[in-house]
N, C-alpha and C. Protein backbone atom coordinates (compact mmCIF):
# COMPACT_ATOMS: atom_id res chain seq x y z
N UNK A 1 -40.70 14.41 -34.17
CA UNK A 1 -39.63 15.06 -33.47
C UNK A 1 -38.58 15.52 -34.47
N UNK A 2 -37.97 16.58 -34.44
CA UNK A 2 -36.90 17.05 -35.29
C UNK A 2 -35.76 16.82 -34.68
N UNK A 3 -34.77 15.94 -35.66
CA UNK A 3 -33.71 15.95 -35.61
C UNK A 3 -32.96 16.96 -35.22
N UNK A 4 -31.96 16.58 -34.46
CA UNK A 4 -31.01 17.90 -33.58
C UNK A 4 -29.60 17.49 -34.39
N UNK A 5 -29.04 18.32 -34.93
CA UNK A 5 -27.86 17.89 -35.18
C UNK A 5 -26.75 18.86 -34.11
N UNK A 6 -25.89 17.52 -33.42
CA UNK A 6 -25.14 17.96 -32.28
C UNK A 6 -23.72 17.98 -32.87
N UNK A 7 -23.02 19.25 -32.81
CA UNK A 7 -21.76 19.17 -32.60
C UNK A 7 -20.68 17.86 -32.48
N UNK A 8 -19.90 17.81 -33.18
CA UNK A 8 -18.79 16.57 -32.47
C UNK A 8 -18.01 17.33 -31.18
N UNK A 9 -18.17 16.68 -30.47
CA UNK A 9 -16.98 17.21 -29.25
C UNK A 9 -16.00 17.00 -29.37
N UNK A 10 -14.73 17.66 -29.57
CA UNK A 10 -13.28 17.27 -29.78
C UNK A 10 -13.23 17.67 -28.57
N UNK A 11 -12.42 16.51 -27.98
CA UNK A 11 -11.81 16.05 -26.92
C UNK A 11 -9.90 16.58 -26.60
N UNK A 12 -9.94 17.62 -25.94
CA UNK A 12 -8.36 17.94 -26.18
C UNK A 12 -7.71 16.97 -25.85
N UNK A 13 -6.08 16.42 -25.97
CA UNK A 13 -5.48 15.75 -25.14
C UNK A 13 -4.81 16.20 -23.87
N UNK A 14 -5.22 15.25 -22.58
CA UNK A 14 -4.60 15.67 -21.68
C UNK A 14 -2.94 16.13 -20.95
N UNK A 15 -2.94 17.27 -20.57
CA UNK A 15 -1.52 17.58 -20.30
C UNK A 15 -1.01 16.63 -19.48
N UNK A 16 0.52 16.13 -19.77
CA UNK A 16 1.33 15.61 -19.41
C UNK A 16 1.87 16.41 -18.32
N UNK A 17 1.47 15.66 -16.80
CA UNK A 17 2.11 16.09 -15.46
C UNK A 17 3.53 16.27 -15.76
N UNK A 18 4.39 17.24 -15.24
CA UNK A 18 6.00 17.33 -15.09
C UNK A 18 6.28 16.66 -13.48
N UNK A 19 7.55 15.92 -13.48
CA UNK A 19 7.79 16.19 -11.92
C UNK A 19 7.62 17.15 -10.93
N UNK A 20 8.03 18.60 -11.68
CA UNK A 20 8.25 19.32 -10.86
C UNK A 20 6.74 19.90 -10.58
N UNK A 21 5.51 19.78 -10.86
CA UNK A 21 4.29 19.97 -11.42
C UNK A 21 3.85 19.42 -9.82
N UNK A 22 4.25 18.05 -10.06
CA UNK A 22 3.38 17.34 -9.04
C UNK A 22 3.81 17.40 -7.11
N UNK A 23 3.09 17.93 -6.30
CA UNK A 23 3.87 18.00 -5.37
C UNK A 23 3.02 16.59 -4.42
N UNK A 24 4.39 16.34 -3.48
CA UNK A 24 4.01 15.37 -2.57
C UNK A 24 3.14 15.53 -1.26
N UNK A 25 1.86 14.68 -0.96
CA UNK A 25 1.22 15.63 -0.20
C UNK A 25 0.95 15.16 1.38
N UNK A 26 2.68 14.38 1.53
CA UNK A 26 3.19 14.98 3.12
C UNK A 26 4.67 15.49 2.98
N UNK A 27 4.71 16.46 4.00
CA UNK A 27 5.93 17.22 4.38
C UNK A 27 6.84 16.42 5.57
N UNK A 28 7.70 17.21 5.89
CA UNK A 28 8.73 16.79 6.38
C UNK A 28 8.12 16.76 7.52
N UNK A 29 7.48 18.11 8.33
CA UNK A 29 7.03 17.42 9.90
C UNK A 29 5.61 16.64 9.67
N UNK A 30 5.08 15.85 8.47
CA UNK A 30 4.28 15.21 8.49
C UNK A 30 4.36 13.70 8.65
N UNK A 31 6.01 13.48 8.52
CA UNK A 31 6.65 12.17 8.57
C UNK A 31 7.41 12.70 10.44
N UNK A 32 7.51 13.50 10.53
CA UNK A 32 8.47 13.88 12.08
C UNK A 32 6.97 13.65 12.87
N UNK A 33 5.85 13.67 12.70
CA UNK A 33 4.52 13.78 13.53
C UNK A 33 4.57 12.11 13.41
N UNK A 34 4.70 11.27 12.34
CA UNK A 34 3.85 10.14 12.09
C UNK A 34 4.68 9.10 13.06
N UNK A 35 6.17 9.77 13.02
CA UNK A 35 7.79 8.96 13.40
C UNK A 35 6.94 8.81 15.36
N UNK A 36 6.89 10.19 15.75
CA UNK A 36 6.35 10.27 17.08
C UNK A 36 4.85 9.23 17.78
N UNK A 37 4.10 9.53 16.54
CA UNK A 37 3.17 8.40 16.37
C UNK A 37 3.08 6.76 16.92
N UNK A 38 4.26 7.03 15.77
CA UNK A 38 4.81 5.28 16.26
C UNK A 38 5.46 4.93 17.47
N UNK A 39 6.60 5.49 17.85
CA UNK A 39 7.04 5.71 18.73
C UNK A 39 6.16 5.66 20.06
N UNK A 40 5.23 6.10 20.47
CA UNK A 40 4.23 6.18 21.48
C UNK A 40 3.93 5.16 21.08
N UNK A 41 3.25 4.36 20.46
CA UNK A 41 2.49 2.93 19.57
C UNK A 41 3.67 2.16 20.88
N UNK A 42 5.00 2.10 20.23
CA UNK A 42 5.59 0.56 20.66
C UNK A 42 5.85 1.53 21.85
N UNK A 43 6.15 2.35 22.76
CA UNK A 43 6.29 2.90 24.60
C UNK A 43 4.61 1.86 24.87
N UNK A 44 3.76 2.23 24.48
CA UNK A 44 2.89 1.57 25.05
C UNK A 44 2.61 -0.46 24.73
N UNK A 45 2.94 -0.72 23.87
CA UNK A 45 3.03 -2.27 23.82
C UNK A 45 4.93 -2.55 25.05
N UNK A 46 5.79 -1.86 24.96
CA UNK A 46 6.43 -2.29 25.92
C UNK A 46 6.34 -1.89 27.61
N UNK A 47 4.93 -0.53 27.72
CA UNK A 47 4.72 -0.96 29.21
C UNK A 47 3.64 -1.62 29.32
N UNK A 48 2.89 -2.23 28.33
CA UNK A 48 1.79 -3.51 28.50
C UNK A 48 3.05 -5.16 28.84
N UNK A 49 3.62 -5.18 28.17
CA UNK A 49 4.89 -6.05 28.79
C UNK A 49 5.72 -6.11 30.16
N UNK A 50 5.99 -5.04 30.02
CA UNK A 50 6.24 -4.96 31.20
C UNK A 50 5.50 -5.06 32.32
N UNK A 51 4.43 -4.57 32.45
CA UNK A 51 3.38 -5.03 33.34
C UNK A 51 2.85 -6.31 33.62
N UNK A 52 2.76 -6.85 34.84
CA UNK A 52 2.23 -7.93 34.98
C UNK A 52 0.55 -8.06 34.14
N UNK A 53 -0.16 -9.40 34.81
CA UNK A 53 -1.22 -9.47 33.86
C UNK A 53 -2.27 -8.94 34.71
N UNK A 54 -2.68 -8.64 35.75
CA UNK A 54 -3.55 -7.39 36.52
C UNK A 54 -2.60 -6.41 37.44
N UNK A 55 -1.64 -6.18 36.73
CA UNK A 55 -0.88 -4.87 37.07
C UNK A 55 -1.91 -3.78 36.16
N UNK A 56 -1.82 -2.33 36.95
CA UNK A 56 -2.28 -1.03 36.34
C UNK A 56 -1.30 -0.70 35.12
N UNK A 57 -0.31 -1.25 35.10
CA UNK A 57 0.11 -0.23 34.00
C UNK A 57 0.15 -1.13 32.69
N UNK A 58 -0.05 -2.33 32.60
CA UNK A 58 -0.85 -3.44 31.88
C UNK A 58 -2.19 -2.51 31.54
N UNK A 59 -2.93 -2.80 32.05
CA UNK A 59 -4.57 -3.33 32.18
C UNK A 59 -5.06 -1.73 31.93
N UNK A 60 -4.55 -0.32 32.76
CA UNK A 60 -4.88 1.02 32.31
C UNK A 60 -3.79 1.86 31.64
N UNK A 61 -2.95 2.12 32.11
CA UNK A 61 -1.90 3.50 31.24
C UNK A 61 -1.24 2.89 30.03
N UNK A 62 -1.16 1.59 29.36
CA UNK A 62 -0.29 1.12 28.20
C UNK A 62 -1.57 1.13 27.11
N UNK A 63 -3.18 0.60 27.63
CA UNK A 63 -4.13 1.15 26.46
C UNK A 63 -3.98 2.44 26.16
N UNK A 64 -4.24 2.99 27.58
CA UNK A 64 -4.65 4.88 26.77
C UNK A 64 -3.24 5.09 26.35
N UNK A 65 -2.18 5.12 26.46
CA UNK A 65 -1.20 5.71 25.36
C UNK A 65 -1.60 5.19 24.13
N UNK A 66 -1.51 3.40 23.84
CA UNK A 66 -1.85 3.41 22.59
C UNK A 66 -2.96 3.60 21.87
N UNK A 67 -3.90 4.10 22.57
CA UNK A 67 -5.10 4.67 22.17
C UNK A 67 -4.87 6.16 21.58
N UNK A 68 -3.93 6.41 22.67
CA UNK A 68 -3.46 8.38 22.31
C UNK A 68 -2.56 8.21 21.00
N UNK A 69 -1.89 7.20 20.42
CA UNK A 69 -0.69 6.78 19.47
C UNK A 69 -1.72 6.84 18.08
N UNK A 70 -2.61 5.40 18.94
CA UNK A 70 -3.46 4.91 17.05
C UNK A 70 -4.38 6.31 16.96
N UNK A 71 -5.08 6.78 17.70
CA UNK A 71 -6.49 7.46 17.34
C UNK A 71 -6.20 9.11 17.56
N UNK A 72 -5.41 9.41 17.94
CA UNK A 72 -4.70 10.96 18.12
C UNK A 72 -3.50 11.55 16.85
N UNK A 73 -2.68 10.62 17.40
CA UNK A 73 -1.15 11.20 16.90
C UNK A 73 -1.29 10.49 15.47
N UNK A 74 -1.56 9.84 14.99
CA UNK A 74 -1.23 9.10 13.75
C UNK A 74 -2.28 9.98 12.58
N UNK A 75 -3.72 10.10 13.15
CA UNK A 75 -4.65 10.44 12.20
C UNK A 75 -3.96 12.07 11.91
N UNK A 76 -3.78 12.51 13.36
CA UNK A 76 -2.75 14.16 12.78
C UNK A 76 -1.89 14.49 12.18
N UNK A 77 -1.22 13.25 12.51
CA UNK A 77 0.13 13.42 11.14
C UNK A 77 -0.06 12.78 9.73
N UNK A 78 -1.48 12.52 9.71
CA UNK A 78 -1.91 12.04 7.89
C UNK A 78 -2.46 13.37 7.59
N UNK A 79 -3.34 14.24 8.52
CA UNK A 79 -4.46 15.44 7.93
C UNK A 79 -3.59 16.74 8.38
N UNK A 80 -2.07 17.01 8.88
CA UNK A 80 -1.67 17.92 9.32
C UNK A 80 -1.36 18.25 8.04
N UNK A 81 -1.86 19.99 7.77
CA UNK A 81 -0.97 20.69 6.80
C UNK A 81 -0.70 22.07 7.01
N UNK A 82 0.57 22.15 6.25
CA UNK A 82 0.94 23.69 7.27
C UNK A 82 0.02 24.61 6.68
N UNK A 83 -0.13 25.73 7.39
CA UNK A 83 -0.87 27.02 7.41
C UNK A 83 0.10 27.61 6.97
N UNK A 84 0.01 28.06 5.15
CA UNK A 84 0.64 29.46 4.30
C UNK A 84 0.75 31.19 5.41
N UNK A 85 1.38 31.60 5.52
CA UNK A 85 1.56 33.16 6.38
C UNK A 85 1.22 33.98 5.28
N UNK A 86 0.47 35.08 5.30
CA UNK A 86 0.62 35.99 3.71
C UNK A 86 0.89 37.34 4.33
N UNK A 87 2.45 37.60 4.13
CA UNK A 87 3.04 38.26 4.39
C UNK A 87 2.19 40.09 4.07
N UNK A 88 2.34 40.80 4.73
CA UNK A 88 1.34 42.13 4.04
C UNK A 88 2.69 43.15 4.60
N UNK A 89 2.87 44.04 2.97
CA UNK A 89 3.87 44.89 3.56
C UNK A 89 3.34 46.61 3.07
N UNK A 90 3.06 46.89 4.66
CA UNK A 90 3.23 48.33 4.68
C UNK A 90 1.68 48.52 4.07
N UNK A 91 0.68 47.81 4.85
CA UNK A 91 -0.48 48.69 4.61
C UNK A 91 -1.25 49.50 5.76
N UNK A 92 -1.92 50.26 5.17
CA UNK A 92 -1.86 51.50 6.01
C UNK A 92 -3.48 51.60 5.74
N UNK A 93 -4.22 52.02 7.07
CA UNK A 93 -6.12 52.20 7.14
C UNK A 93 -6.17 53.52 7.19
């Protein structure tokens, strides 16, 4: 077999992130979605309280809210991101 002689790979060094570089990746109505989230979370643990222990609003309407809280509203306000507009000026067919 013949020897291959391979290149050294120089390895650049990696760029140093700036603050202003790095953006945060939830927004403001992504914390106003998560706030609502919660909010529905404890409405439904305080009409499971309030309800007796085979009362309906116990036993059916205080799950499905917090069902609508944990498995709806919360996962949307982790994967919500706004939709960019791309403005178009003055084109003409």
């Amino acid at each position: 077999m013949a020897n291959v002689k391979r290149k050294k790979e120089i390895k650049k060094p990696l760029k140093k992130k700036r603050i202003s570089d790095i953006s945060l990746p939830f927004t403001k109505e992504n914390y106003i979605l998560l706030l609502v989230g919660v909010l529905v979370i404890v409405i439904g643990y305080i009409l499971m309280e309030i309800g007796g222990a085979y009362d309906a609003l116990a036993l059916v309407v205080s799950p499905i809210i917090l069902v609508i809280g944990y498995c709806v509203i919360i996962p949307y306000a982790i994967f919500y991101k706004k939709k960019e507009t791309i403005q178009t000026d003055n084109i003409q067919s």
